[in-house]
C-alpha atoms as a PDB file:
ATOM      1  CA  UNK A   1      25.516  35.311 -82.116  1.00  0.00           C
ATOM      2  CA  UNK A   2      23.762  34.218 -78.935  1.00  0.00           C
ATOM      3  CA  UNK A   3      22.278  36.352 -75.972  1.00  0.00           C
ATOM      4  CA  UNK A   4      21.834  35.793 -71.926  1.00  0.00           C
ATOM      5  CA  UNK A   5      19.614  37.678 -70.217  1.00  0.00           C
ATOM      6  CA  UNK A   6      22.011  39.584 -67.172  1.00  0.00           C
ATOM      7  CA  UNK A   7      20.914  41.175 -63.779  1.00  0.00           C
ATOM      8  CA  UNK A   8      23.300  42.208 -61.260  1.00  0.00           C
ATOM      9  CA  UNK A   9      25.957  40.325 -63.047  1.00  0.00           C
ATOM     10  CA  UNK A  10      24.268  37.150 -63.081  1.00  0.00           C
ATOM     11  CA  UNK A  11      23.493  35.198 -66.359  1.00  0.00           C
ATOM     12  CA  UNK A  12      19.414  34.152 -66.292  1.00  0.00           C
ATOM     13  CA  UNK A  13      19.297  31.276 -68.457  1.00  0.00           C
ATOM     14  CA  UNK A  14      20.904  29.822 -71.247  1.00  0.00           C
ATOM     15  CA  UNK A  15      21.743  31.996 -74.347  1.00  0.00           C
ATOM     16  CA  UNK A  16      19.289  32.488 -76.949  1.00  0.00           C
ATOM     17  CA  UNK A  17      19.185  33.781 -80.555  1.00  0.00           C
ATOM     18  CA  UNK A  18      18.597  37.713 -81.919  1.00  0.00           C
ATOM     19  CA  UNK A  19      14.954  36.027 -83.330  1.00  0.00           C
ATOM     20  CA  UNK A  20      14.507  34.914 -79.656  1.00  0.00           C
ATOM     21  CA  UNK A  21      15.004  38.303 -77.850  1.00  0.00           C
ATOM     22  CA  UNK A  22      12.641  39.655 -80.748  1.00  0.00           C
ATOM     23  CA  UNK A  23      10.053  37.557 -80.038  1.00  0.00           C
ATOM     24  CA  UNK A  24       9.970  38.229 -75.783  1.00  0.00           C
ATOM     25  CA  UNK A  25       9.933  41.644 -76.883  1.00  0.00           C
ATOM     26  CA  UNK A  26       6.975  42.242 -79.605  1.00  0.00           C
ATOM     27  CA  UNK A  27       6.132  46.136 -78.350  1.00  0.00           C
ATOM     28  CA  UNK A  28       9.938  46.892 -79.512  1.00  0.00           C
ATOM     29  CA  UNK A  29      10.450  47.692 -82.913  1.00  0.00           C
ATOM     30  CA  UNK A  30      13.767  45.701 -83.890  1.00  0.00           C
ATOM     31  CA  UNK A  31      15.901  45.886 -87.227  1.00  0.00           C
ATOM     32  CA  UNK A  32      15.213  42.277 -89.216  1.00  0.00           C
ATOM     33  CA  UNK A  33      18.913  41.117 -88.884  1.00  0.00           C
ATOM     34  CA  UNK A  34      21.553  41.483 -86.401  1.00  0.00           C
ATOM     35  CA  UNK A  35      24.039  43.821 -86.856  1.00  0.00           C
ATOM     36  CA  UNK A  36      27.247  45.414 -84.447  1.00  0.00           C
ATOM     37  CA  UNK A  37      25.570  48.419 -84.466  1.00  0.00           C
ATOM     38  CA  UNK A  38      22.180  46.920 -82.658  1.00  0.00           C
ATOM     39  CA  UNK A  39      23.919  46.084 -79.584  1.00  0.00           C
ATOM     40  CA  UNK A  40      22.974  48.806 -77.392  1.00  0.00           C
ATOM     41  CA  UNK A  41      19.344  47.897 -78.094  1.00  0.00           C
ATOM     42  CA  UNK A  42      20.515  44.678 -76.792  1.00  0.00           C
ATOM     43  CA  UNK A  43      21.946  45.693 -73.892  1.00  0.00           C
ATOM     44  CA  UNK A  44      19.404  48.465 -72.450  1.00  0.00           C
ATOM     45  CA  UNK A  45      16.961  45.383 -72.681  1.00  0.00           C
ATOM     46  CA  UNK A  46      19.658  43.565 -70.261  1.00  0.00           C
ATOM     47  CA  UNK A  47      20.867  40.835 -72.351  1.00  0.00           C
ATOM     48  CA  UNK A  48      24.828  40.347 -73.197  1.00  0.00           C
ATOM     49  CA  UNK A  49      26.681  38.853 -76.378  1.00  0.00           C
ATOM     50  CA  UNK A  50      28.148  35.104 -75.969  1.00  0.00           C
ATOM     51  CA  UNK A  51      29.903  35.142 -78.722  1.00  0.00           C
ATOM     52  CA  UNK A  52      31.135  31.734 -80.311  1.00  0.00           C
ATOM     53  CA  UNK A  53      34.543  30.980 -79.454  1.00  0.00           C
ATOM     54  CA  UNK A  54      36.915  28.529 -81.073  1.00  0.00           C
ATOM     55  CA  UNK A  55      38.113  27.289 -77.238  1.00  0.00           C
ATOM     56  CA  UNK A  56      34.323  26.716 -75.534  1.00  0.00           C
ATOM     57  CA  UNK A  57      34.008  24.049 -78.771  1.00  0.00           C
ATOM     58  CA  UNK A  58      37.112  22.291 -77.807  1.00  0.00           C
ATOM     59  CA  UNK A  59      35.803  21.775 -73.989  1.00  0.00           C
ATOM     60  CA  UNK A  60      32.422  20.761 -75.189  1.00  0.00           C
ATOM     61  CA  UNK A  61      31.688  17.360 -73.877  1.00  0.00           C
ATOM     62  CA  UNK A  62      31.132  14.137 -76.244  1.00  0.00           C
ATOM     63  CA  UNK A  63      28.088  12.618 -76.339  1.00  0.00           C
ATOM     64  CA  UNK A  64      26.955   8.912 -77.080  1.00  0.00           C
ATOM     65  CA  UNK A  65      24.282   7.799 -79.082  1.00  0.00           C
ATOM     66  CA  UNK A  66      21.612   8.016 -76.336  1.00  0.00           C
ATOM     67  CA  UNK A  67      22.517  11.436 -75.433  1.00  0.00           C
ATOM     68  CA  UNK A  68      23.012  14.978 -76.730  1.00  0.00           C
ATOM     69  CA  UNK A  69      25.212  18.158 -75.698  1.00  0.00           C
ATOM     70  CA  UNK A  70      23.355  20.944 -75.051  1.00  0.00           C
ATOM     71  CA  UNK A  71      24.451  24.270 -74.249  1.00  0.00           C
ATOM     72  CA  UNK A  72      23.895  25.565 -70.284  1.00  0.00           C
ATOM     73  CA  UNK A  73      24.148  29.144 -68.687  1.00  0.00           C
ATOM     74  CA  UNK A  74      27.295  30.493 -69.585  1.00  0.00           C
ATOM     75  CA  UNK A  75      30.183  31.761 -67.592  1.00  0.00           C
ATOM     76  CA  UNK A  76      31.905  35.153 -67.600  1.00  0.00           C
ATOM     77  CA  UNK A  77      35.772  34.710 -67.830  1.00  0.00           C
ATOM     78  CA  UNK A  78      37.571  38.175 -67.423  1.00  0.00           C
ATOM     79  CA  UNK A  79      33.928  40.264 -68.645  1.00  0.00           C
ATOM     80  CA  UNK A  80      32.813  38.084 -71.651  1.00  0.00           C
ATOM     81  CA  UNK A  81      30.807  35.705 -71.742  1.00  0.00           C
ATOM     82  CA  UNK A  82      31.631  31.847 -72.373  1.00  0.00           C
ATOM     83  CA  UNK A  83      29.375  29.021 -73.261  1.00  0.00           C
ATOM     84  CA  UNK A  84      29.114  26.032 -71.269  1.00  0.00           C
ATOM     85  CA  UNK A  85      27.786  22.742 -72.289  1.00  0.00           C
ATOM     86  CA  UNK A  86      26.276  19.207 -70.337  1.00  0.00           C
ATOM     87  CA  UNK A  87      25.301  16.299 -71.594  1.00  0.00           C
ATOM     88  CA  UNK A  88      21.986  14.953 -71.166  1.00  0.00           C
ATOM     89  CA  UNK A  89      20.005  11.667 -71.838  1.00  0.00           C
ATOM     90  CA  UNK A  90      17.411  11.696 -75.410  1.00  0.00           C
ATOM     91  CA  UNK A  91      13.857  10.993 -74.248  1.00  0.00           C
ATOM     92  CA  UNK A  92      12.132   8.381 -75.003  1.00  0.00           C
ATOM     93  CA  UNK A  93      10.039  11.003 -76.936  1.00  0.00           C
ATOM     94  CA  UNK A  94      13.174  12.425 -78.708  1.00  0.00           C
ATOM     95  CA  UNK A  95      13.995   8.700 -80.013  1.00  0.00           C
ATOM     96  CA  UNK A  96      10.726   7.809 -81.184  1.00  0.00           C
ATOM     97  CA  UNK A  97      10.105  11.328 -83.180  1.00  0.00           C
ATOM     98  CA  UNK A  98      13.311  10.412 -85.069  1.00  0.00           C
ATOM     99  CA  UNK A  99      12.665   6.675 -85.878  1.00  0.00           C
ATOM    100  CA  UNK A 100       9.399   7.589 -86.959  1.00  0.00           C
ATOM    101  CA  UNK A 101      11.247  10.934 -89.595  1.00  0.00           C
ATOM    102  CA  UNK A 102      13.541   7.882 -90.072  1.00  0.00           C
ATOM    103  CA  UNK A 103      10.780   5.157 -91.179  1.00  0.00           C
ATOM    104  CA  UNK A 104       8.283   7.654 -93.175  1.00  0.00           C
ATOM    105  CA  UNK A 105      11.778   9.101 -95.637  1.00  0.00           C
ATOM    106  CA  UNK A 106      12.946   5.279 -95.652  1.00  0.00           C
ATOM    107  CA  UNK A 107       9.472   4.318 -96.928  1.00  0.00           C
ATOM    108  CA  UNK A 108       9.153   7.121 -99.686  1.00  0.00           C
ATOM    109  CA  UNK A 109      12.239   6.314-101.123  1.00  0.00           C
ATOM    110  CA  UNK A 110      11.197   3.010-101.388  1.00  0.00           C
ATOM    111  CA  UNK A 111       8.116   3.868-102.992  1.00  0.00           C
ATOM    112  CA  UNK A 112       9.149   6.236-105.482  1.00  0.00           C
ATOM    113  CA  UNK A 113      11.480   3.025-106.735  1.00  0.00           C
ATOM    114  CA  UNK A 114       8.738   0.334-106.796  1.00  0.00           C
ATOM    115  CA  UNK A 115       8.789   0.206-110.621  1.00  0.00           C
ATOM    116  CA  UNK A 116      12.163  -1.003-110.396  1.00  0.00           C
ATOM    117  CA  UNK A 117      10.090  -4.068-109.563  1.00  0.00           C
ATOM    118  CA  UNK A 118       7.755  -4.704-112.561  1.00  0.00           C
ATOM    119  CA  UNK A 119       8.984  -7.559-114.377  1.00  0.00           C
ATOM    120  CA  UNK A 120       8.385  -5.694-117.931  1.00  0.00           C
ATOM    121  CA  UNK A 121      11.293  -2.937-116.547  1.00  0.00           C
ATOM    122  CA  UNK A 122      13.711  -5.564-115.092  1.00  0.00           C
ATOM    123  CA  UNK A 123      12.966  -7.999-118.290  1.00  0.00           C
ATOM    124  CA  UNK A 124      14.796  -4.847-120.196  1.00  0.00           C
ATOM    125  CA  UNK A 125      17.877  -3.838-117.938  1.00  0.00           C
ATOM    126  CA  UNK A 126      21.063  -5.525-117.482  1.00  0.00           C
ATOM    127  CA  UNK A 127      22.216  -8.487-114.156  1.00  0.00           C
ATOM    128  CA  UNK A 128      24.144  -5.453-112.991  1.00  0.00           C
ATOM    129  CA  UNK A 129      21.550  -2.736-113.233  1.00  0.00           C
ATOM    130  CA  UNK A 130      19.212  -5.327-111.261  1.00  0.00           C
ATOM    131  CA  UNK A 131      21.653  -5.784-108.328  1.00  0.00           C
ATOM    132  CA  UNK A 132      22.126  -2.304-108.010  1.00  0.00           C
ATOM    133  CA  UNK A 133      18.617  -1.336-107.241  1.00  0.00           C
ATOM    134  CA  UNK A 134      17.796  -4.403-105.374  1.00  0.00           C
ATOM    135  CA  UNK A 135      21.089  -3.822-103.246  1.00  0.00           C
ATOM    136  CA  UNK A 136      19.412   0.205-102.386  1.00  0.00           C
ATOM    137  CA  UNK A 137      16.306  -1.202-101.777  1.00  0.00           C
ATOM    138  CA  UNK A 138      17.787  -3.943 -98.788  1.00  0.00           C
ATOM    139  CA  UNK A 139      19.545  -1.024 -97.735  1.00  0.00           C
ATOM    140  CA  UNK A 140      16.812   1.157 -96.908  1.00  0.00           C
ATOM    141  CA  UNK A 141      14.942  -1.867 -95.190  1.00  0.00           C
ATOM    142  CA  UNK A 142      18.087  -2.235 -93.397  1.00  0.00           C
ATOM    143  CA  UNK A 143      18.586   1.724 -92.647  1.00  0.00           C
ATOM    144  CA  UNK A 144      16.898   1.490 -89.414  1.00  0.00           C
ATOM    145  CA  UNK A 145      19.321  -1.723 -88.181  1.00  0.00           C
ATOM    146  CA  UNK A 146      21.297   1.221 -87.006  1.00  0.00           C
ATOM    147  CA  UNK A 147      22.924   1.684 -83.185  1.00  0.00           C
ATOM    148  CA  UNK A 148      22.741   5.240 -83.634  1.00  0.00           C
ATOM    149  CA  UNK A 149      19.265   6.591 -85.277  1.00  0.00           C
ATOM    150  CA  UNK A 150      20.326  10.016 -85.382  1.00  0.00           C
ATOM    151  CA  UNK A 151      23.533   9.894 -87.750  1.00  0.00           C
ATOM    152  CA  UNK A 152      22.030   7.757 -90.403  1.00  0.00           C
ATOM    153  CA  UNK A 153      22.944   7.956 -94.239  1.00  0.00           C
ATOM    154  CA  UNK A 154      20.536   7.374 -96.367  1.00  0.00           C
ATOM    155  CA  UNK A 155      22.353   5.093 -99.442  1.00  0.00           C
ATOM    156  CA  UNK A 156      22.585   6.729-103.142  1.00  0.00           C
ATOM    157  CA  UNK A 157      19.747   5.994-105.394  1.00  0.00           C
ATOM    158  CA  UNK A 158      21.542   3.856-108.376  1.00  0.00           C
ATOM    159  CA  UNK A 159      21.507   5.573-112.248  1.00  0.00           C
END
């Protein structure tokens, strides 16, 4: 469950996490998890559920490849609170932090199947067993050919 900070009936912010509230408070002592009965504490430290609802998913906005949804300051509808979400553009920073994760997995998976390569292992296995590793290996030097860097699949390592 998620948290906004409230004053006069006003949401400050967007909603953050039990963990969160814990850690702007460290001179509270707080149970470790969450539970219905730890609301009060909650509240006398001015913050209000937003619970996750079913209908605030369906009205969340799509995003493209070059953007991501993010969730805003939410909205009280008849006394509870309801999450809101905009879309907003990936940084250049954002982008280049994931092709890097992207490139450094791609290239230990190719390493840890280099001695697929040595002529004394392929000399032993079959035409078929050959194609299959050669076809994972183009694919991971092929795995960043991708339109969309952040919903890559990584291809099965062959038997």
């Amino acid at each position: 469950m998620l948290f906004v900070k409230v004053e006069n009936g006003v949401a400050k912010g967007i909603p953050i996490s039990y963990k969160r509230i814990i850690e702007l408070n460290p001179n509270i002592s707080f149970p470790k998890s969450f539970s219905s009965s730890d609301i009060e504490l909650i509240e006398e430290l001015g913050y209000e559920p937003v619970p996750h609802n079913n209908e605030d998913d369906l009205l969340k906005p799509t995003a493209n490849v070059n953007e991501v949804v993010v969730i805003t300051t939410p909205e009280n509808v008849d006394g509870v609170w309801r999450r809101r979400y905009t879309i907003r553009k990936r940084s250049i920073s954002e982008i280049s932090k994931r092709l890097q994760r992207v490139r450094a997995l791609r290239d230990d998976f190719l390493r840890s199947s280099d001695w697929v390569e040595l002529p004394s292992v392929r000399a032993n296995k079959s035409a078929e067993w050959c194609t299959a590793w050669d076809n994972y290996r183009q694919a991971l030097r092929d795995i960043t050919n991708t339109d969309d860097i952040f919903n890559i699949t990584f291809p099965t390592r062959p038997l």
